[in-house]
N, C-alpha and C. Protein backbone atom coordinates (compact mmCIF):
# COMPACT_ATOMS: atom_id res chain seq x y z
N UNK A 1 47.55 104.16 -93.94
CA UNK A 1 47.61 105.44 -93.25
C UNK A 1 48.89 106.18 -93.63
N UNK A 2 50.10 105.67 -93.76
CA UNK A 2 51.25 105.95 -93.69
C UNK A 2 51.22 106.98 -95.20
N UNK A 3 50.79 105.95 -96.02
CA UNK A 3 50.48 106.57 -97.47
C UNK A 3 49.79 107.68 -97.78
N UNK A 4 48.51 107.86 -96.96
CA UNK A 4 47.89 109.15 -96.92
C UNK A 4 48.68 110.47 -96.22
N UNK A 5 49.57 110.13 -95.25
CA UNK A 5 50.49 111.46 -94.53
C UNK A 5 51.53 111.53 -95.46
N UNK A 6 52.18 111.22 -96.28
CA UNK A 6 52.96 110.96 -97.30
C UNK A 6 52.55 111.89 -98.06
N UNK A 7 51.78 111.21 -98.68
CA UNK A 7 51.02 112.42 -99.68
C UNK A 7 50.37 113.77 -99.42
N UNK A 8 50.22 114.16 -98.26
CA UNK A 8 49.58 115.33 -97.92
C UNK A 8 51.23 115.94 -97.49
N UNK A 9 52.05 115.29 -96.88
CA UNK A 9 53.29 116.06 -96.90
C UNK A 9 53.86 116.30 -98.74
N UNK A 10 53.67 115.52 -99.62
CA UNK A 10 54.24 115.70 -100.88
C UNK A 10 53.89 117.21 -101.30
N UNK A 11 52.34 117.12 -101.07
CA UNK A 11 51.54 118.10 -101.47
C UNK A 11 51.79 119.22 -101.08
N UNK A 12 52.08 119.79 -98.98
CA UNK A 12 52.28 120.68 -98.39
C UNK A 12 54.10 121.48 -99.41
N UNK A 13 54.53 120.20 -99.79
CA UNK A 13 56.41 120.46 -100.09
C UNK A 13 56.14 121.25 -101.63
N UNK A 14 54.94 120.84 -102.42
CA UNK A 14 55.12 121.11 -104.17
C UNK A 14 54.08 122.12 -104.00
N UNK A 15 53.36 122.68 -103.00
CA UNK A 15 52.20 123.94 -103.06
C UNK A 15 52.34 124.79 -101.49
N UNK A 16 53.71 125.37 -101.28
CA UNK A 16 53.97 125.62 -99.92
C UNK A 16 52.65 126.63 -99.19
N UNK A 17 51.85 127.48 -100.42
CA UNK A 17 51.02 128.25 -100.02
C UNK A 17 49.55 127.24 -99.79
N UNK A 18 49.24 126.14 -100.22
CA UNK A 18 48.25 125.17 -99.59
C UNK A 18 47.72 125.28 -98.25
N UNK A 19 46.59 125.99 -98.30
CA UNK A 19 46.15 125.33 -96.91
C UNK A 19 44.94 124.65 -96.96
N UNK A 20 45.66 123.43 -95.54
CA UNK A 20 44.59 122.21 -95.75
C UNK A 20 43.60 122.71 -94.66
N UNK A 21 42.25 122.33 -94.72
CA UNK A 21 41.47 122.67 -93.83
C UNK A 21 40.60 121.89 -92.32
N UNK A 22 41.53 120.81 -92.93
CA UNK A 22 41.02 119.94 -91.86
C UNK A 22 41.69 118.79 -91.93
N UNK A 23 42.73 118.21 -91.17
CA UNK A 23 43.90 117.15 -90.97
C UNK A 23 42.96 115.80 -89.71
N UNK A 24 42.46 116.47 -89.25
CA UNK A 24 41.60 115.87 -87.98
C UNK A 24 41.28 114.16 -88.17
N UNK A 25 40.60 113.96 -89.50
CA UNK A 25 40.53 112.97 -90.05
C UNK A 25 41.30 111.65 -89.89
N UNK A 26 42.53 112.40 -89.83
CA UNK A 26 43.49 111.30 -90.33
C UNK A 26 44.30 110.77 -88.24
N UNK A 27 43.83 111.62 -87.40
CA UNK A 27 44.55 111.05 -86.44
C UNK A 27 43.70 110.38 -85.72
N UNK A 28 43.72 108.84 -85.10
CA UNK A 28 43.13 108.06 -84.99
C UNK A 28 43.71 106.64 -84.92
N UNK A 29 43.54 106.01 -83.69
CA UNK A 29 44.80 105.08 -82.93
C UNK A 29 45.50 104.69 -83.51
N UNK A 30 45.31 104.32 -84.79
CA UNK A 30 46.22 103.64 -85.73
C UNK A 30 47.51 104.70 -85.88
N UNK A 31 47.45 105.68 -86.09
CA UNK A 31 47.97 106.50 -86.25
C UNK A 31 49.08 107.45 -84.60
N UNK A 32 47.89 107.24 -84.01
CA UNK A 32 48.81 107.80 -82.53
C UNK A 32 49.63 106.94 -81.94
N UNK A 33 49.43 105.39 -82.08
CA UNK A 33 50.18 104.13 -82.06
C UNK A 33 51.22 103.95 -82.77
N UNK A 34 51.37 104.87 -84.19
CA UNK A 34 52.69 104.74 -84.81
C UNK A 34 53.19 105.76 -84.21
N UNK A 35 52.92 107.02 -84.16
CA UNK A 35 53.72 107.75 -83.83
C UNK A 35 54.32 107.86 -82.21
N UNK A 36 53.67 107.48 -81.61
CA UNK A 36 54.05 106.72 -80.07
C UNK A 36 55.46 105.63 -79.99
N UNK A 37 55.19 104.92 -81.15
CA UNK A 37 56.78 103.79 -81.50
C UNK A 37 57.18 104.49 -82.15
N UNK A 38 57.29 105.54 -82.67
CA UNK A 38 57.99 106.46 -83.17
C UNK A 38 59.18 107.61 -82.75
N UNK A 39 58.42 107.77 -81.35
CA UNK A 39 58.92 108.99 -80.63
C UNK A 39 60.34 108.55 -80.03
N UNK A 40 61.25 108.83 -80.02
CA UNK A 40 62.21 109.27 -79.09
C UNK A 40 61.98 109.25 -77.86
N UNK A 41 62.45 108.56 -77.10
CA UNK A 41 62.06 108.47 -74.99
C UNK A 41 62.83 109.22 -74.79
N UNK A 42 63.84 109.36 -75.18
CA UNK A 42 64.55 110.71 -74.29
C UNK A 42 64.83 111.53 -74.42
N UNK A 43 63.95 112.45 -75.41
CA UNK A 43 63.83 113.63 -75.02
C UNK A 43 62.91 114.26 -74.33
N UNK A 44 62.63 115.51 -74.21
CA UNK A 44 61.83 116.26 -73.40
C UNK A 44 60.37 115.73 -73.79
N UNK A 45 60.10 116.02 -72.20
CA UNK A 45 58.63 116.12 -71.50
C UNK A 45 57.83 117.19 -72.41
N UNK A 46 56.40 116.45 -73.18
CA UNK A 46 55.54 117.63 -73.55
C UNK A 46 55.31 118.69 -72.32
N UNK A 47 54.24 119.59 -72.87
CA UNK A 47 53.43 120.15 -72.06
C UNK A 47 52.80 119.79 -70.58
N UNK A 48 52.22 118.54 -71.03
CA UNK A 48 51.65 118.19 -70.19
C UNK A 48 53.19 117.46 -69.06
N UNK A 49 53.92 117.48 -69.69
CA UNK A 49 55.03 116.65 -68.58
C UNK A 49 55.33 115.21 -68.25
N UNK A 50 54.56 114.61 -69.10
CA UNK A 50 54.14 113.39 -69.46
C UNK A 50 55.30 112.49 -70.28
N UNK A 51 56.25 111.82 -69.56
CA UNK A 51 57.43 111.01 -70.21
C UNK A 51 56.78 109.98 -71.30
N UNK A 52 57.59 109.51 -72.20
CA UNK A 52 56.91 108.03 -73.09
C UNK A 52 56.65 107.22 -72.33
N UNK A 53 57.95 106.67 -71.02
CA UNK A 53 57.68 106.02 -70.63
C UNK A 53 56.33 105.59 -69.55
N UNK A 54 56.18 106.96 -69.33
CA UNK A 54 54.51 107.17 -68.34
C UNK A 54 53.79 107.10 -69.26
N UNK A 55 53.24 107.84 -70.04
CA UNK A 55 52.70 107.32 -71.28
C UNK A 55 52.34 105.48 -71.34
N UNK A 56 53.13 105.21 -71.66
CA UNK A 56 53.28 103.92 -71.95
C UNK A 56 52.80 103.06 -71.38
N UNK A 57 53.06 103.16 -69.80
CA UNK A 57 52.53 102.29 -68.69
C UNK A 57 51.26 102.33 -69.14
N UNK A 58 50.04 103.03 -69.62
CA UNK A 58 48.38 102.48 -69.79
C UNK A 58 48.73 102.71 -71.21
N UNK A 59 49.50 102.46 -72.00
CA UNK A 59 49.31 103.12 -73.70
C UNK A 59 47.85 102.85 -74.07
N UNK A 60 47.32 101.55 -73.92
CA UNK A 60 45.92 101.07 -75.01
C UNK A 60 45.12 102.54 -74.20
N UNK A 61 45.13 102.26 -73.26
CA UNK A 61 44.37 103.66 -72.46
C UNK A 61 44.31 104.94 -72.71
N UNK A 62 45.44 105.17 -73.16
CA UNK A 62 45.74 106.81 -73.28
C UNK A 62 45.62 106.75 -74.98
N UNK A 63 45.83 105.97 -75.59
CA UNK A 63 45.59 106.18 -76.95
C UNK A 63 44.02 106.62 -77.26
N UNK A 64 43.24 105.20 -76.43
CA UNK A 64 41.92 105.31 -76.47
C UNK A 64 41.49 106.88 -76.28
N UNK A 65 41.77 107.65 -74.91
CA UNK A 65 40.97 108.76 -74.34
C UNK A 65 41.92 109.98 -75.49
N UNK A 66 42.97 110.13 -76.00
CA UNK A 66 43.35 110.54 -77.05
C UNK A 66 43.36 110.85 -78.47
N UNK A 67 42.45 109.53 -78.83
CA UNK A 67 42.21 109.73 -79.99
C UNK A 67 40.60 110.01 -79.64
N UNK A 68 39.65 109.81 -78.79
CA UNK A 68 38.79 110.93 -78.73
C UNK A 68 38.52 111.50 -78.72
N UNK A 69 39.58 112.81 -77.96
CA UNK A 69 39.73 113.76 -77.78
C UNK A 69 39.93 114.43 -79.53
N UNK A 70 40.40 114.35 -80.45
CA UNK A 70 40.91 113.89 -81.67
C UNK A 70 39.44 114.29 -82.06
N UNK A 71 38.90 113.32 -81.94
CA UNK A 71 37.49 113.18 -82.94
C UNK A 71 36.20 114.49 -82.35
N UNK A 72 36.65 114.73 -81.09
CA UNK A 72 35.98 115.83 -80.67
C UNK A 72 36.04 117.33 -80.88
């Protein structure tokens, strides 16, 4: 996975006028799971207001109803 966002960032950096038409593909637990151990806890609350650490408390959960949302 890591390899495929890699390369679509290489691509976005060497063709700045590129547009991709559909990224959708690629997000999908594997993916919301890295970027979840990824994030920073202390900074700011999304939108929704939603800390990592709340988040976190159901992660398998919220990944699940997330990356559906994703595919929908």
């Amino acid at each position: 996975m890591q390899t495929k966002l890699v390369r679509i960032a290489e691509i976005a950096k060497e063709n700045p006028k590129e547009q991709f038409t559909s990224l959708y593909h690629f997000l999908n637990e594997e993916l919301l799971t890295q970027c979840n151990r990824e994030l920073d806890g202390n900074k700011a609350t999304g939108v929704d207001q939603v800390t990592k650490a709340a988040y976190e408390e159901n992660l398998e959960l919220n990944i699940k109803v997330d990356g559906k949302h994703c595919r929908n």
